[in-house]
Protein backbone atom coordinates (compact mmCIF):
# COMPACT_ATOMS: atom_id res chain seq x y z
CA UNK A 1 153.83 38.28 112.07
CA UNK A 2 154.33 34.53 111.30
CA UNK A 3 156.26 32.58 113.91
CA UNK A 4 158.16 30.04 112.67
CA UNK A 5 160.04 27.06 115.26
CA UNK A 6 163.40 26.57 113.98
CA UNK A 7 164.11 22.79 115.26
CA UNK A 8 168.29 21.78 114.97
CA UNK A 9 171.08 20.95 116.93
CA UNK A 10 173.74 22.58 114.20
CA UNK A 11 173.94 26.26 115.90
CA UNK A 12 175.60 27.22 113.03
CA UNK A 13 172.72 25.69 110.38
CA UNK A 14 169.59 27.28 112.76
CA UNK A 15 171.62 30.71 113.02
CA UNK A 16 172.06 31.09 109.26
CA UNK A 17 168.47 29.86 108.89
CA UNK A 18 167.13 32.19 111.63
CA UNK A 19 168.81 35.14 109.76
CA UNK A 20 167.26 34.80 106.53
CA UNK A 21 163.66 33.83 107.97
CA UNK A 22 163.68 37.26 109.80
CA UNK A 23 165.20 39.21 106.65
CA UNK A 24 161.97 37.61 105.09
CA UNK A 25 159.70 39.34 107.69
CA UNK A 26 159.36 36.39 109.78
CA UNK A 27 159.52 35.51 114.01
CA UNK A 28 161.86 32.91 114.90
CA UNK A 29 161.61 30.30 118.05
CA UNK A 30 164.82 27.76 118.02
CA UNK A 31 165.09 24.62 119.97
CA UNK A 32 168.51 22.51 119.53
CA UNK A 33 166.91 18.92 119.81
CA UNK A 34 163.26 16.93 120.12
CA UNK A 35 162.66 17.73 123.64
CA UNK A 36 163.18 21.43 123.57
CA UNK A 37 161.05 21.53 120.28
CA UNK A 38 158.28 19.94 121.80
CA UNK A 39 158.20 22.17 124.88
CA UNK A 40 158.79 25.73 122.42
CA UNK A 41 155.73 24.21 120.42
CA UNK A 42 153.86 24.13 123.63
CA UNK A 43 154.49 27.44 124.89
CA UNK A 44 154.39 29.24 121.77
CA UNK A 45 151.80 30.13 118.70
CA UNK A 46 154.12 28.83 116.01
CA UNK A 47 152.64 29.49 112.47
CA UNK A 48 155.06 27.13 111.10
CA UNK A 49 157.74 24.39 112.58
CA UNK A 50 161.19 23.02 110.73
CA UNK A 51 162.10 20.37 111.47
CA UNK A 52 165.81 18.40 111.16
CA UNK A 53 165.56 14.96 111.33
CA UNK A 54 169.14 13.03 112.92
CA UNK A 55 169.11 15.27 116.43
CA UNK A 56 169.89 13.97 119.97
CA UNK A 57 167.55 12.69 122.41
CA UNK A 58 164.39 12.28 119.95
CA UNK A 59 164.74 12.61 116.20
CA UNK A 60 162.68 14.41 113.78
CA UNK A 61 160.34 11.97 112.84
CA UNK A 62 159.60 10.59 116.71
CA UNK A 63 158.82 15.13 117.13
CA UNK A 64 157.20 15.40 114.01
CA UNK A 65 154.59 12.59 114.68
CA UNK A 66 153.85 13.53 118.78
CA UNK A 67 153.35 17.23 116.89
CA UNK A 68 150.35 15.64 114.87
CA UNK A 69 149.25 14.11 117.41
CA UNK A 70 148.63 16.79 119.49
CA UNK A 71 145.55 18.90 119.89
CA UNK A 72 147.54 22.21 119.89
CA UNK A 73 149.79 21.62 117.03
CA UNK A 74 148.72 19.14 114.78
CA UNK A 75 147.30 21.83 112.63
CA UNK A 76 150.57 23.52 112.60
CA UNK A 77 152.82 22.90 109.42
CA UNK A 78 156.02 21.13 109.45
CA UNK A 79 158.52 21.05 106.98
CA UNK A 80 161.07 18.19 107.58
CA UNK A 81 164.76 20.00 106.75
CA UNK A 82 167.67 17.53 106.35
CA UNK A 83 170.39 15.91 104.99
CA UNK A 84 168.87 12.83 104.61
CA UNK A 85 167.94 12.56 101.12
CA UNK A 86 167.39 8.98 100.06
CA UNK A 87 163.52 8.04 99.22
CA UNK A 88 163.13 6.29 102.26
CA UNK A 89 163.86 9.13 104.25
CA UNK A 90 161.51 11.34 102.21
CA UNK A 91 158.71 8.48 102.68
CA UNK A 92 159.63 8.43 106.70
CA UNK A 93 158.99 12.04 107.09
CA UNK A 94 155.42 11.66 105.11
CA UNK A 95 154.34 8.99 107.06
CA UNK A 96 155.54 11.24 110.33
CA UNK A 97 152.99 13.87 109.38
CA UNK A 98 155.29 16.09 108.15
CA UNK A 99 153.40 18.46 105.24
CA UNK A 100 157.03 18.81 103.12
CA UNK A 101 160.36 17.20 102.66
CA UNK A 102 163.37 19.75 102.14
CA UNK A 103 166.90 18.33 101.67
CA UNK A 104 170.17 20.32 103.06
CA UNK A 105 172.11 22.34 101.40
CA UNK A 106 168.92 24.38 101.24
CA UNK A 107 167.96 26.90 98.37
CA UNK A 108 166.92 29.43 100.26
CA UNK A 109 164.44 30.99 97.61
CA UNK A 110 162.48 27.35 97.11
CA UNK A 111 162.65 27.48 101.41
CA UNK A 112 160.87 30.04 101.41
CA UNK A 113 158.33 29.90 98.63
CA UNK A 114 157.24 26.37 100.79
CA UNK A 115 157.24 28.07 103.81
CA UNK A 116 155.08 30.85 101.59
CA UNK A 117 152.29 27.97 100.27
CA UNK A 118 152.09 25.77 103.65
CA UNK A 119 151.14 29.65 105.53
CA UNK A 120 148.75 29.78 102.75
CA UNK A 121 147.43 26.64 103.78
């Protein structure tokens, strides 16, 4: 089973998220903020991390590039999932290391058929 590190400090946004991720057949880690992401990234086998980008203590991006830069997870797939969704932002989150750029509200079905082709990977 695929473990996928569900990174955002909306509860309500990473509940609803973790729900349909394990109707889909898949694990789910959660970590509310940059710190706690890095240390469940650490300590677990993630297949897959998402990642929101405007969180407290470290943003997305800061996460997202320490990720790639380390030996155990830069390998591991991150999709960048936020509400940020001017070109700038997009560009931020390539240049991060992130391997896709999702906006919020998120269509679930397009989610998952990412989540589907980075696994593929």
């Amino acid at each position: 089973m695929h473990k996928i590190l569900v990174v955002d400090d909306d509860v309500y946004g990473r509940e609803i998220l973790k729900t349909r991720l394990e109707h889909e057949g898949f694990g789910v880690i959660e970590a509310a903020n940059g710190e706690e992401a890095k240390k469940q990234a650490d300590e677990n086998d993630c297949s897959l991390i998402i990642l929101d980008v405007m969180m407290p203590k470290e943003n997305g991006w800061q996460v997202c590039k320490f990720l790639k830069n380390s030996d155990r997870t830069k390998n591991v797939p991150v999709i960048m999932l936020t509400a940020l969704a001017q070109p700038i932002d997009e560009l931020r989150s390539f240049e991060s290391g992130a391997d896709a750029y999702v906006t919020k509200p998120v269509e679930h079905k397009g989610l998952i058929e990412t989540i589907n082709k980075l696994l593929k990977r």
